[in-house]
Protein backbone atom coordinates (compact mmCIF):
# COMPACT_ATOMS: atom_id res chain seq x y z
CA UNK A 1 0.00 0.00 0.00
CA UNK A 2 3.00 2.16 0.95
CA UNK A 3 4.58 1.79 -2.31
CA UNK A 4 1.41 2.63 -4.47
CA UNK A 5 0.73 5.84 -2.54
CA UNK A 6 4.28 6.85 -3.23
CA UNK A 7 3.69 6.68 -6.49
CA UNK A 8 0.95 8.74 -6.69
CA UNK A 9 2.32 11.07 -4.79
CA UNK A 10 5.23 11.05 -6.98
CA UNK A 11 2.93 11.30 -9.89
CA UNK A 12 1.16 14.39 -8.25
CA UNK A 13 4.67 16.05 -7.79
CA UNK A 14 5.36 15.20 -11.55
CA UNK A 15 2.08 17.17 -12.37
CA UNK A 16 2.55 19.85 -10.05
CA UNK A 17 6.10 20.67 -11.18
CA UNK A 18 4.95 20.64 -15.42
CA UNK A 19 2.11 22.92 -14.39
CA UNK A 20 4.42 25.02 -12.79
CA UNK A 21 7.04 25.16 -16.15
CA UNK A 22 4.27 25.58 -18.25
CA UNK A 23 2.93 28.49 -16.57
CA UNK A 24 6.23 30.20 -16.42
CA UNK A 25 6.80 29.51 -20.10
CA UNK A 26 3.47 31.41 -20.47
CA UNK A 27 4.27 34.15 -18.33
CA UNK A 28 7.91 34.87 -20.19
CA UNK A 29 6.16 34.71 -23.76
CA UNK A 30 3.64 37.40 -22.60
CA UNK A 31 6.21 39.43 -20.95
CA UNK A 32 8.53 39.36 -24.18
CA UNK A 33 5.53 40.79 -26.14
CA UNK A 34 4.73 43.30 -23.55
CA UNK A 35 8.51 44.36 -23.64
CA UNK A 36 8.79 44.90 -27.31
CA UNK A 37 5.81 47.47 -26.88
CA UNK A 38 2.96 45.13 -27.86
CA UNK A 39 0.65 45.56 -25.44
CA UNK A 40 -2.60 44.40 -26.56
CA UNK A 41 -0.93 41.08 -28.02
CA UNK A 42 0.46 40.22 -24.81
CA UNK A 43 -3.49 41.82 -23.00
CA UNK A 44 -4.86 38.85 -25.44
CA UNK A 45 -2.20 35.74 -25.05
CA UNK A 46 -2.69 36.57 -21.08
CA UNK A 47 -6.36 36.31 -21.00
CA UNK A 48 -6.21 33.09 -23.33
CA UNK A 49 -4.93 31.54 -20.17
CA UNK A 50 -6.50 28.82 -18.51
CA UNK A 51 -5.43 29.49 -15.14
CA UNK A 52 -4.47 33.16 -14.00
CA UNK A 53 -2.10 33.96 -11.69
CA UNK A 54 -0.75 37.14 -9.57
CA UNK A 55 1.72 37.86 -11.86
CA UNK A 56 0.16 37.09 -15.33
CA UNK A 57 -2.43 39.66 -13.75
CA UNK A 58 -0.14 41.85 -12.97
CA UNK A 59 1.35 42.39 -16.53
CA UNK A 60 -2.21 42.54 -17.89
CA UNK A 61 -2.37 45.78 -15.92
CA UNK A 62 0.99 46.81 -16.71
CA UNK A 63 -0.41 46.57 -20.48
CA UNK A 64 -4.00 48.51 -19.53
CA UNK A 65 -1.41 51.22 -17.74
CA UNK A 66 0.50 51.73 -20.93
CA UNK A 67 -2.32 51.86 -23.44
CA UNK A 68 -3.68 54.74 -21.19
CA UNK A 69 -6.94 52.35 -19.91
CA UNK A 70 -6.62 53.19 -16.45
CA UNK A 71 -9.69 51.60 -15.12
CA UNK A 72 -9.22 48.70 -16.63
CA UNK A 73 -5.45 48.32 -15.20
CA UNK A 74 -6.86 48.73 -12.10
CA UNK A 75 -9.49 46.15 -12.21
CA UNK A 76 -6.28 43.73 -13.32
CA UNK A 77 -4.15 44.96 -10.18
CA UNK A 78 -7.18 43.84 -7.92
CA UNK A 79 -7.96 40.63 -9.21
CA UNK A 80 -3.71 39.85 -9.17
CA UNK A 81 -4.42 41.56 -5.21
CA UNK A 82 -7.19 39.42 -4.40
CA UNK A 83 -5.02 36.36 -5.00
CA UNK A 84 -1.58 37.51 -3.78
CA UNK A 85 -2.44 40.35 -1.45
CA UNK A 86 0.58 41.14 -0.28
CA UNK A 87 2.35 42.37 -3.92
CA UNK A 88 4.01 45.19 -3.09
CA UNK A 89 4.38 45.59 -6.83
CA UNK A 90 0.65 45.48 -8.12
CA UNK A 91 -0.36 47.51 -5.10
CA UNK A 92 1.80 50.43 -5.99
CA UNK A 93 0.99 50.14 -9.60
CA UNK A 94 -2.43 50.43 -8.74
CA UNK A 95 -2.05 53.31 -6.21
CA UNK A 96 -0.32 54.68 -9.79
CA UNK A 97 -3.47 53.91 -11.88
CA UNK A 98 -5.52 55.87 -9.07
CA UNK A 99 -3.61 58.69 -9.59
CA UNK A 100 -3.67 58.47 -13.31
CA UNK A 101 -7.66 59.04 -12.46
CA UNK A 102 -7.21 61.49 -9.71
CA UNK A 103 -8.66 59.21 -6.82
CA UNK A 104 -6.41 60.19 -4.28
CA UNK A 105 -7.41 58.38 -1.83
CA UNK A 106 -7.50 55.36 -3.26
CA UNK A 107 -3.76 56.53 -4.54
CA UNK A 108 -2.40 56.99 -1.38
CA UNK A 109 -3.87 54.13 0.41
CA UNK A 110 -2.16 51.76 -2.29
CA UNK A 111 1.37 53.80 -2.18
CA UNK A 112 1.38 53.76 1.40
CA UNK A 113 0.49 50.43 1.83
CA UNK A 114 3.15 49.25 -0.63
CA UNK A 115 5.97 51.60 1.03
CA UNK A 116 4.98 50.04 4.18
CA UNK A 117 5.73 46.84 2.69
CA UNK A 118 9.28 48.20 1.05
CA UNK A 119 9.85 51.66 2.52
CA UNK A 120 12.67 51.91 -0.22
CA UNK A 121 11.12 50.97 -3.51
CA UNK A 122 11.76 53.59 -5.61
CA UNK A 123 8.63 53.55 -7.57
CA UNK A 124 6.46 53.90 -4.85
CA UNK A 125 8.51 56.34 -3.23
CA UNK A 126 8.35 58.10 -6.64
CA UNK A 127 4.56 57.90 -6.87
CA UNK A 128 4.16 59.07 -3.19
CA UNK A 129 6.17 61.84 -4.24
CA UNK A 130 3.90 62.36 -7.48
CA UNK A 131 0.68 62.71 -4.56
CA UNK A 132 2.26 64.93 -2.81
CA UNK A 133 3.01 67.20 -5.64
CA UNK A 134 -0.15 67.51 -6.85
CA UNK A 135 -1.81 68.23 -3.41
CA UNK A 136 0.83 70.83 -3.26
CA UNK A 137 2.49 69.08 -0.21
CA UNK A 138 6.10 70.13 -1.99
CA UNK A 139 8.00 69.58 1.08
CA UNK A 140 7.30 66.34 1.18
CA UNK A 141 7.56 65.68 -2.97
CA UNK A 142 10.97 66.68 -2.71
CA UNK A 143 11.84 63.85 0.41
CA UNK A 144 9.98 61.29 -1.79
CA UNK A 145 11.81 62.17 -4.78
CA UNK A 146 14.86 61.85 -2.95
CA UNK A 147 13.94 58.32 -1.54
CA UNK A 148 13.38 56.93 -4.62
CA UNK A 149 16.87 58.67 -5.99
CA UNK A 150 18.54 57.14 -3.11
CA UNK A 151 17.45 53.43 -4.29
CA UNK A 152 17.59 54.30 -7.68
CA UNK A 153 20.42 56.63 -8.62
CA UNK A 154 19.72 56.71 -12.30
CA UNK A 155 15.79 57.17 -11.90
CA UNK A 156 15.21 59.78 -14.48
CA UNK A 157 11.44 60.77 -13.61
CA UNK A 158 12.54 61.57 -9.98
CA UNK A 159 15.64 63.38 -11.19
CA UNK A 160 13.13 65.59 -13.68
CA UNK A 161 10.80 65.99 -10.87
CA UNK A 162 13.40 67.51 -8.61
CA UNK A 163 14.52 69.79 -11.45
């Protein structure tokens, strides 16, 4: 008996692990077409997806973001939320996609949430930055923009935004 439930369980391993490949495999193609600027190719090859994960989810909004459909990218940020809550990266690109609509509330909720999960991401420290700027908080722009210039030297938004 011993013996045949090791096998299964290797079996179930065997599936696991090819599931697991397969999904990464899918995840790299869509992120190669999202990288070479084709957004709504890699919007389409993610959605053809059987099963959906945090970061295929993720990149879907990333896509939404750059074709300027804000809502949409934010709908894709909650959904990758709702099964990985704790994404520091799809929070703060959602506090982003807020701003992009001018809910600031919802913005800052996201940003701070995700800086509270990396105080020194330099996105998020950007986009903090970005909220405080346009509530005319300029004080504190110009600490954010320096946060997210001291994790990210070369960060040319932050750099212009300090200018």
């Amino acid at each position: 008996m011993n013996a045949t439930i090791s096998k299964y369980f290797i079996l179930i391993l065997i599936l696991c692990w090819t599931i697991h490949v397969e999904a990464q495999q899918d995840f790299t193609s869509a992120q190669e077409l999202y990288e070479q600027g084709k957004y709504i190719s890699a919007i389409d090859y993610l959605q053809s997806l059987e099963i959906r994960h945090a970061a295929d989810l993720t990149l879907e909004g990333d896509a939404h973001h750059k074709l300027g459909d804000y809502e949409t990218a934010v709908e894709s940020y909650t959904q990758a939320l709702a099964r990985e809550d704790e994404q520091v990266y799809a929070m703060m690109r959602r506090g982003a996609a807020y701003l992009e609509l001018g809910e600031f509330a919802f913005a800052l909720r996201d940003i701070k949430k995700a800086l509270r999960m990396w105080p020194d991401h330099p996105e998020a420290n950007f986009y903090m930055g970005n909220i405080c700027y346009d509530q005319d908080d300029m004080r504190n722009a110009v600490k954010y923009y320096k946060e997210a210039l001291k994790s990210k030297p070369t960060y040319p938004q932050a750099q212009y935004m300090l200018g």
